[in-house]
N, C-alpha and C. Protein backbone atom coordinates (compact mmCIF):
# COMPACT_ATOMS: atom_id res chain seq x y z
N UNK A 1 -61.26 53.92 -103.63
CA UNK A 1 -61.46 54.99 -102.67
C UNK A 1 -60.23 55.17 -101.77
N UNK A 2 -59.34 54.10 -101.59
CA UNK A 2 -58.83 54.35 -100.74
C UNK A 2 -57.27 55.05 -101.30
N UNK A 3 -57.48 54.79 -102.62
CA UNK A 3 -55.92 55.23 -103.31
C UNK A 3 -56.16 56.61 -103.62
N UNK A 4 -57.33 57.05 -103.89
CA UNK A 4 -57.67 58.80 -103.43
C UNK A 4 -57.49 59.13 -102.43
N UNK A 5 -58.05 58.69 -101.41
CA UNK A 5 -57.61 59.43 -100.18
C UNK A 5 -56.23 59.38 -100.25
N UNK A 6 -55.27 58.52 -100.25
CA UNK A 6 -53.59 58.22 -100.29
C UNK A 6 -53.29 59.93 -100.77
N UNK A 7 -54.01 59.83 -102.34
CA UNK A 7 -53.12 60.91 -103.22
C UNK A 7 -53.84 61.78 -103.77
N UNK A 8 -55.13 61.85 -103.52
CA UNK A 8 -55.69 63.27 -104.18
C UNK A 8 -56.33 63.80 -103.17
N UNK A 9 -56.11 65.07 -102.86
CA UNK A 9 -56.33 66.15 -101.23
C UNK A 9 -57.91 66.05 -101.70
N UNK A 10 -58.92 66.02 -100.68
CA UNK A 10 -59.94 66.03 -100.81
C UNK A 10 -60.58 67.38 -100.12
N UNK A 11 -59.51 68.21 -100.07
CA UNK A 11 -60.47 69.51 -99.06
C UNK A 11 -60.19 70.54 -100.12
N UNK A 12 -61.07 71.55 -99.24
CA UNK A 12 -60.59 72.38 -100.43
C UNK A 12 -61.38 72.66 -101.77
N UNK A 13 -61.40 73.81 -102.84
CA UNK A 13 -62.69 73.99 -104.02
C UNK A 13 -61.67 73.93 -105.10
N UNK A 14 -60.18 74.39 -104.73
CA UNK A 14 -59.13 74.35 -106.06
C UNK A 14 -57.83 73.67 -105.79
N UNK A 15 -57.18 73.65 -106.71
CA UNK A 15 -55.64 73.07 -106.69
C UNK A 15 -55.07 73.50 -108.38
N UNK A 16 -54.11 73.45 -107.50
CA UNK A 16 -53.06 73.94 -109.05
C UNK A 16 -52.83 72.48 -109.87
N UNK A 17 -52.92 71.26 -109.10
CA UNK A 17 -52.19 69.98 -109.69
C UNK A 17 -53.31 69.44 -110.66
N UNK A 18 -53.32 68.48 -111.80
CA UNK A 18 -53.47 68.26 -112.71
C UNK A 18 -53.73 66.45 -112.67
N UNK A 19 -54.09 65.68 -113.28
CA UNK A 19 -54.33 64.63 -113.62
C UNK A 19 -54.64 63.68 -115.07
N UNK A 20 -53.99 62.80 -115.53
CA UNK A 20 -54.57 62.47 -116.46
C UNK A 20 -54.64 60.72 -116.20
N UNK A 21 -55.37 59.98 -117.19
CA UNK A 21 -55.51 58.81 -117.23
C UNK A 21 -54.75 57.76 -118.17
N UNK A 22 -54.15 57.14 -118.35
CA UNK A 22 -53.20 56.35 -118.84
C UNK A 22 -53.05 54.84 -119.07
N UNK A 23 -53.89 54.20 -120.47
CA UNK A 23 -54.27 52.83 -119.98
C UNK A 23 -53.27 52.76 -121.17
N UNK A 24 -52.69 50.88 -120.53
CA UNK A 24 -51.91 49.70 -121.42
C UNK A 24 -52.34 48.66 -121.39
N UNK A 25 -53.06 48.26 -122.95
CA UNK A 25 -53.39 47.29 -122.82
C UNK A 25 -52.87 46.06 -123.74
N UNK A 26 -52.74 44.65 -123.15
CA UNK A 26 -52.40 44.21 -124.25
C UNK A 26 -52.71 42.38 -123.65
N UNK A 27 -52.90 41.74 -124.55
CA UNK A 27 -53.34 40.80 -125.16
C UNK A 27 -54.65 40.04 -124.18
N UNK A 28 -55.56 41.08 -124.35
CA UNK A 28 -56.71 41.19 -123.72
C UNK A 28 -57.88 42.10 -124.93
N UNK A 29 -58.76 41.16 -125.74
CA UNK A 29 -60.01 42.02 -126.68
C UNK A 29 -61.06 42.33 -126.17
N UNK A 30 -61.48 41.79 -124.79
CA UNK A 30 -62.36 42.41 -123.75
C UNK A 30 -62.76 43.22 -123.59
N UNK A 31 -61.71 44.16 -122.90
CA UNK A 31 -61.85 45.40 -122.45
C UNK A 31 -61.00 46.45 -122.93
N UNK A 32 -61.69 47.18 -122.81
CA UNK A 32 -61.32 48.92 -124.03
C UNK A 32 -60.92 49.88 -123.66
N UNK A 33 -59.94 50.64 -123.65
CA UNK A 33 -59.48 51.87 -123.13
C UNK A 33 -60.76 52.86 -122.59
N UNK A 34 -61.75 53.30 -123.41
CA UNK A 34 -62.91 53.99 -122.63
C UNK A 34 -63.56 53.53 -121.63
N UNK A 35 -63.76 52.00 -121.27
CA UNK A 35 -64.34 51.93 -120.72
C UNK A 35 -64.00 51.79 -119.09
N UNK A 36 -62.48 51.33 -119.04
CA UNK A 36 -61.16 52.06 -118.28
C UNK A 36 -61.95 53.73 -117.87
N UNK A 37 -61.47 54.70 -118.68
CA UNK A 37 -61.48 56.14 -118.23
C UNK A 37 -62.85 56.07 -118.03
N UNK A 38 -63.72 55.35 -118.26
CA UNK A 38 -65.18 56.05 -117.76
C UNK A 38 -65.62 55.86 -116.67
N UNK A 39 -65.05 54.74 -115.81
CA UNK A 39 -64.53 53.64 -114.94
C UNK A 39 -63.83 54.73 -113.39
N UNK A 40 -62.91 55.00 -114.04
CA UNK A 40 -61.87 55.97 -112.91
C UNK A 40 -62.40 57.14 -112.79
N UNK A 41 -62.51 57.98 -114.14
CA UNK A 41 -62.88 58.91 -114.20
C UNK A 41 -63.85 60.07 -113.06
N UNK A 42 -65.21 59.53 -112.92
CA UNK A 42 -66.12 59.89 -111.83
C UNK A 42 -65.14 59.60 -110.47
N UNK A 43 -64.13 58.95 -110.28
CA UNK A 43 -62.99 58.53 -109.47
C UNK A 43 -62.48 60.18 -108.45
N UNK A 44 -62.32 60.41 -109.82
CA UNK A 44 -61.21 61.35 -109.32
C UNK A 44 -61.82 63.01 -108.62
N UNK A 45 -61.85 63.67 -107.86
CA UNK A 45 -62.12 65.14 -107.30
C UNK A 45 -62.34 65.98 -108.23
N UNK A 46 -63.72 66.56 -108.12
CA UNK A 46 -63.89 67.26 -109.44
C UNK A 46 -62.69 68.79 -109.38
N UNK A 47 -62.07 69.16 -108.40
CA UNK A 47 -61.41 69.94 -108.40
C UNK A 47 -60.02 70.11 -109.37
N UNK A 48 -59.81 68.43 -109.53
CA UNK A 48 -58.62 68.30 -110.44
C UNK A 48 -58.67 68.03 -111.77
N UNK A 49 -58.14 69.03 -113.14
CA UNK A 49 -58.11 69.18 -114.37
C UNK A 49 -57.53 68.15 -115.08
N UNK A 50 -58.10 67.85 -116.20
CA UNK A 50 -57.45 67.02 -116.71
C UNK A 50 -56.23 67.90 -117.98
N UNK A 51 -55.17 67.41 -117.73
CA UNK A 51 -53.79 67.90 -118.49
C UNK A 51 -53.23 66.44 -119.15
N UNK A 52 -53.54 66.16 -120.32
CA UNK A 52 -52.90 65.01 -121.18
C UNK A 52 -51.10 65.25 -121.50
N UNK A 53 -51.15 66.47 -121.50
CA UNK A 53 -49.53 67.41 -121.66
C UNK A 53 -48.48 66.60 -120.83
N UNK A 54 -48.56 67.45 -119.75
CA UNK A 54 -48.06 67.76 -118.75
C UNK A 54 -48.69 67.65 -116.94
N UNK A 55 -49.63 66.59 -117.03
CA UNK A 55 -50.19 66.20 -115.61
C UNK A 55 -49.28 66.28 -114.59
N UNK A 56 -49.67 66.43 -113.43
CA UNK A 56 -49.31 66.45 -112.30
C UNK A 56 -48.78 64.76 -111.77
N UNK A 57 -50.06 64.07 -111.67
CA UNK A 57 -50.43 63.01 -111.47
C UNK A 57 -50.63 62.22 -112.91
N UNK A 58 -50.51 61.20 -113.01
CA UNK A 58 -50.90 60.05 -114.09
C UNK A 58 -51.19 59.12 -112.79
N UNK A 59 -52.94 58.27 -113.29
CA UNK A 59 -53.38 57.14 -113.05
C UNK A 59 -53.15 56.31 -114.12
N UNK A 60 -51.95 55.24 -114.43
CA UNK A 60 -51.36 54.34 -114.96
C UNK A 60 -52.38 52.96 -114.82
N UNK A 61 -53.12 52.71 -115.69
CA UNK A 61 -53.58 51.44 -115.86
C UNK A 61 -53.00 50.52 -117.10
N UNK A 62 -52.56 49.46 -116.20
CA UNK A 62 -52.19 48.69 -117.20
C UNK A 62 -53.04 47.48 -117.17
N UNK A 63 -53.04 46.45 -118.20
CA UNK A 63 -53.75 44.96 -118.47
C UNK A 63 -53.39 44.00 -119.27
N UNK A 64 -52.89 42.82 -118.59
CA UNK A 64 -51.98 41.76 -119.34
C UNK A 64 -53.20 40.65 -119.46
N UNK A 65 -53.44 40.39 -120.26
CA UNK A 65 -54.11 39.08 -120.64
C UNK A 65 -55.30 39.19 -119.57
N UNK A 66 -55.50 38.60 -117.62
CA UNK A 66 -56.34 38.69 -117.23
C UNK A 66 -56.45 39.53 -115.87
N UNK A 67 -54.51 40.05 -115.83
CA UNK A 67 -54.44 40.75 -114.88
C UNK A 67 -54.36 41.89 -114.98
N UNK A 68 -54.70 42.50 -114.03
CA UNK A 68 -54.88 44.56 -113.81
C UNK A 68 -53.99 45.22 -113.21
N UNK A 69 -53.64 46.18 -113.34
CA UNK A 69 -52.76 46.94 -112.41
C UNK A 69 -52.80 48.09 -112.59
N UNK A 70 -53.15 48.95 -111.45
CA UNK A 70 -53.30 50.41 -111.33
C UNK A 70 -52.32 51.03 -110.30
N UNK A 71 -51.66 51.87 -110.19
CA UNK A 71 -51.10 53.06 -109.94
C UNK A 71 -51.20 54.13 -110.17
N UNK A 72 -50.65 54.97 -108.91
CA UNK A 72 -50.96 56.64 -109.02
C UNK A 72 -49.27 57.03 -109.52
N UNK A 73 -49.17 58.06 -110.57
CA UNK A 73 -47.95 58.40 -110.66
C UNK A 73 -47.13 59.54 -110.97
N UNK A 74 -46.16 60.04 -109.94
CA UNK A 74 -46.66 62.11 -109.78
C UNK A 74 -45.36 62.01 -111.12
N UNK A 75 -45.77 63.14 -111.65
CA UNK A 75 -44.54 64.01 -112.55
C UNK A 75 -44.34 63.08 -113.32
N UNK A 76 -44.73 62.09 -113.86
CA UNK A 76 -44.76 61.12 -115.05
C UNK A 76 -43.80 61.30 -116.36
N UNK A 77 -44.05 62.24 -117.18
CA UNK A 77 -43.78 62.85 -117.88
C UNK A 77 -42.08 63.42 -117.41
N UNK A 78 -42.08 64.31 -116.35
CA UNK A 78 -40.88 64.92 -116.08
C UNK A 78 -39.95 63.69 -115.97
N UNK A 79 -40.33 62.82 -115.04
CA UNK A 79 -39.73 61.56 -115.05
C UNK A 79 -39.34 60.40 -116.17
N UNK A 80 -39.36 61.13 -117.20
CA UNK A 80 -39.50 60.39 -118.52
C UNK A 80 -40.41 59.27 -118.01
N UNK A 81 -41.47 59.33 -117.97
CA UNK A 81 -42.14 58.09 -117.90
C UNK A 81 -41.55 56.88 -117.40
N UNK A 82 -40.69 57.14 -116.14
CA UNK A 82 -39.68 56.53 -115.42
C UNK A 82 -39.17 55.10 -115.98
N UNK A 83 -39.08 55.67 -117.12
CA UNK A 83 -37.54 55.01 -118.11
C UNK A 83 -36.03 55.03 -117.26
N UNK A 84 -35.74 54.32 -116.95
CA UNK A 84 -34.58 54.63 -116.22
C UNK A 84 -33.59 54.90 -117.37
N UNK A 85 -33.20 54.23 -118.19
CA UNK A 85 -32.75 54.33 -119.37
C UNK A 85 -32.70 56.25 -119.80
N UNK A 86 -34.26 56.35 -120.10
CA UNK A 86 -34.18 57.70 -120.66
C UNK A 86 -33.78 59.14 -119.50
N UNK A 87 -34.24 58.27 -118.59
CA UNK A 87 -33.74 58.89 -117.42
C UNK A 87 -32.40 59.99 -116.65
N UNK A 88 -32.09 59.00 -117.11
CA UNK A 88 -30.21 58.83 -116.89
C UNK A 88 -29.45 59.63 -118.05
N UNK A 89 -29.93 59.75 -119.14
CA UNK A 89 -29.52 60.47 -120.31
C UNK A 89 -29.59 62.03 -119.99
């Protein structure tokens, strides 16, 4: 709740910005990418669309063995998926 309030405007019936969900998982058979997005999902302002393309926002979940990590992350994509590497090119 509190990383919405941070980054997704809660007033308001529309917005132009976009969202998608983004899980990495790895050497963890536990837990499953759906059950991740089904998880966040109800999360997010029903005002904001989901765009797999070209999002506004990416919620970046990642999962290493037993640890989690979530972030909000704007222009993802434009940012080459902040590759610094691809970045810089």
């Amino acid at each position: 709740e509190r990383v919405k309030a941070d980054y997704f405007n809660t007033e308001g019936d529309t917005t132009e910005d976009t969202v998608a969900i983004i899980t990495e998982i790895r050497n963890n058979i536990m837990i499953k990418k759906e059950e991740i997005i089904q998880t966040i999902a109800p999360l997010i302002p029903p005002k904001y669309k989901v765009n797999l393309k070209k999002p506004t926002y990416v919620i970046f979940v990642t999962v290493f063995k037993s640890a989690c990590g979530i972030t909000v992350l704007k222009d993802y994509y434009e940012r080459k998926r902040y590759n610094l590497v691809a970045y810089c090119q």
